[in-house]
Protein backbone atom coordinates (compact mmCIF):
# COMPACT_ATOMS: atom_id res chain seq x y z
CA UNK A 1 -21.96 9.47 31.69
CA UNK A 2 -21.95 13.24 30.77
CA UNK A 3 -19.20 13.01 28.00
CA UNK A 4 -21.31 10.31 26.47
CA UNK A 5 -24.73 12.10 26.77
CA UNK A 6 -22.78 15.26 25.16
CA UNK A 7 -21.44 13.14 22.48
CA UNK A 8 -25.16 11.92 21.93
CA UNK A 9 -26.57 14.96 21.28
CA UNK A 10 -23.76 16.18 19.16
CA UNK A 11 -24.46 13.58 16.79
CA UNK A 12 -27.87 13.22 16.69
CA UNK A 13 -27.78 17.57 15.62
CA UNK A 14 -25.49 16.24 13.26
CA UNK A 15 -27.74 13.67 11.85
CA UNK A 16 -30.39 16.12 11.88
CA UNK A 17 -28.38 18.68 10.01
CA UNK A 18 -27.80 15.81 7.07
CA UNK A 19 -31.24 15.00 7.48
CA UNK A 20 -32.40 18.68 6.87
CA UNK A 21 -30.50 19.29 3.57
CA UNK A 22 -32.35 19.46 0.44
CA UNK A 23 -31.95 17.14 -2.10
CA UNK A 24 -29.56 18.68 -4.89
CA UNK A 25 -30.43 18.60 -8.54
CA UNK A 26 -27.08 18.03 -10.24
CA UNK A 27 -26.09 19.90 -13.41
CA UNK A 28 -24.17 17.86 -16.05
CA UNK A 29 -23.92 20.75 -18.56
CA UNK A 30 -21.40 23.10 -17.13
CA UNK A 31 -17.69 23.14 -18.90
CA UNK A 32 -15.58 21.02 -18.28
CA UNK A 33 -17.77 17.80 -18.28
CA UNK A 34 -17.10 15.65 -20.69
CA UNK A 35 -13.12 15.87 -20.14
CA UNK A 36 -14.22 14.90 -16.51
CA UNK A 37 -16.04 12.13 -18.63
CA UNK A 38 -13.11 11.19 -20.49
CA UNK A 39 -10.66 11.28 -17.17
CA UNK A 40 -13.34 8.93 -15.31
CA UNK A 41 -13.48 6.56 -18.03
CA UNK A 42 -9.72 6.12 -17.76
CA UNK A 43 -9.46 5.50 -14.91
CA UNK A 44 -11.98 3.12 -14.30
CA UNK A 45 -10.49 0.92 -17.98
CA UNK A 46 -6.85 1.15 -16.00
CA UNK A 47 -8.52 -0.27 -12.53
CA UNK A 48 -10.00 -3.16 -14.80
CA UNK A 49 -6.67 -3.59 -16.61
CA UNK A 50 -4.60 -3.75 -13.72
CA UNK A 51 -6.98 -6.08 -12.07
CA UNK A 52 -7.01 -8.58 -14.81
CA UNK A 53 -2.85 -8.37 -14.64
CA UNK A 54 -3.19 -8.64 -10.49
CA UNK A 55 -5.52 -11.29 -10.93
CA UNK A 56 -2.98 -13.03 -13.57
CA UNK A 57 -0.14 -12.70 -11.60
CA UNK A 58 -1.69 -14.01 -8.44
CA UNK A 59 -3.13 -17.43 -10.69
CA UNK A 60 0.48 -17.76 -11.15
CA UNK A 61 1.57 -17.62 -7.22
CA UNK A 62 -1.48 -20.30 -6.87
CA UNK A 63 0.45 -22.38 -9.56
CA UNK A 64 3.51 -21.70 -8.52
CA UNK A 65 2.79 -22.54 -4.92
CA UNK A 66 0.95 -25.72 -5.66
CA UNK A 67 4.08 -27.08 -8.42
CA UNK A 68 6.33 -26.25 -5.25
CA UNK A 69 4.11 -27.76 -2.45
CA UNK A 70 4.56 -24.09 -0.98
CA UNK A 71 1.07 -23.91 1.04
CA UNK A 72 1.91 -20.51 1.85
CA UNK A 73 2.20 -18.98 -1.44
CA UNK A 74 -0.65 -20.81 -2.68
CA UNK A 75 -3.24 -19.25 -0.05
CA UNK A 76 -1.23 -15.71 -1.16
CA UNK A 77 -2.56 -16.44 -4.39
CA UNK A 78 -5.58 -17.18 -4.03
CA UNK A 79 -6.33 -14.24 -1.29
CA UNK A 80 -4.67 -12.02 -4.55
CA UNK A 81 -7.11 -13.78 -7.24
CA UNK A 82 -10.14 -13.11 -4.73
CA UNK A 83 -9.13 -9.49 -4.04
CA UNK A 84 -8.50 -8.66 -7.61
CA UNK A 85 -12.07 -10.40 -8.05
CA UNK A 86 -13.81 -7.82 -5.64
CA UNK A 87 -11.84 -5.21 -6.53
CA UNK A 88 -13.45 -5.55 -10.34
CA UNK A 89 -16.85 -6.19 -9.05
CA UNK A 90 -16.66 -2.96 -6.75
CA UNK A 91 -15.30 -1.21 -10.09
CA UNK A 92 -17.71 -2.69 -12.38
CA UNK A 93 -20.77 -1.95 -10.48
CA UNK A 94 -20.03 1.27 -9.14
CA UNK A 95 -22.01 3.20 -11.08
CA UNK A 96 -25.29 0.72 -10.07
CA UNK A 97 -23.87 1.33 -7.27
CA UNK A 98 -24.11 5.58 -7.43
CA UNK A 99 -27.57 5.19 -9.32
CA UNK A 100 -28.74 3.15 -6.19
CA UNK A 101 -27.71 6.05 -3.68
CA UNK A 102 -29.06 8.74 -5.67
CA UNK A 103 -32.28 6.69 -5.69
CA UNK A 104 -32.68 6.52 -1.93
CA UNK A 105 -34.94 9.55 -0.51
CA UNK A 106 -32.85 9.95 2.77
CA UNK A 107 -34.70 13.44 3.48
């Protein structure tokens, strides 16, 4: 019962110590910025290209499976089509996603 009480406390000082630190102002202007532009925009057009070609190549295990009568590779499939699905959303939306977190007043 000790170890837990000590754990208790330890977070909640941690929690407090989030709690307690000011809200930053972020400055976009420094050097460097727009290549980190560039580099993020990139990257996020490759995750949406190689989830359209995931998403592709797992419609074809769902075909594949169904010509064959293969239940297995179907369901692989279709678990790949849904993941490549979420994995787009989660891309796509990620910046609502930032917006949203910088818009909640957590101190």
């Amino acid at each position: 019962m000790n170890a837990l009480n000590e754990a208790l406390v330890t977070v909640h000082a941690r929690i407090i110590t989030v709690a307690a630190v000011p809200n930053p102002s972020p400055d976009f202007s420094g050097p460097g910025v727009g290549a980190l532009q560039a580099i993020a925009n990139v990257v996020f057009a490759i995750v949406l290209i190689l989830g359209v070609i995931g998403g592709l190549i797992a419609a074809g295990f769902i075909v594949v499976g169904h010509v064959s009568s293969n239940g297995r590779v179907q369901k692989a499939g279709i678990i790949g089509v849904l993941s490549c699905l979420a994995g787009v959303a989660v891309a796509g939306s990620i910046a609502g996603l930032i917006n949203w977190g910088q818009s909640l007043h957590v101190a």
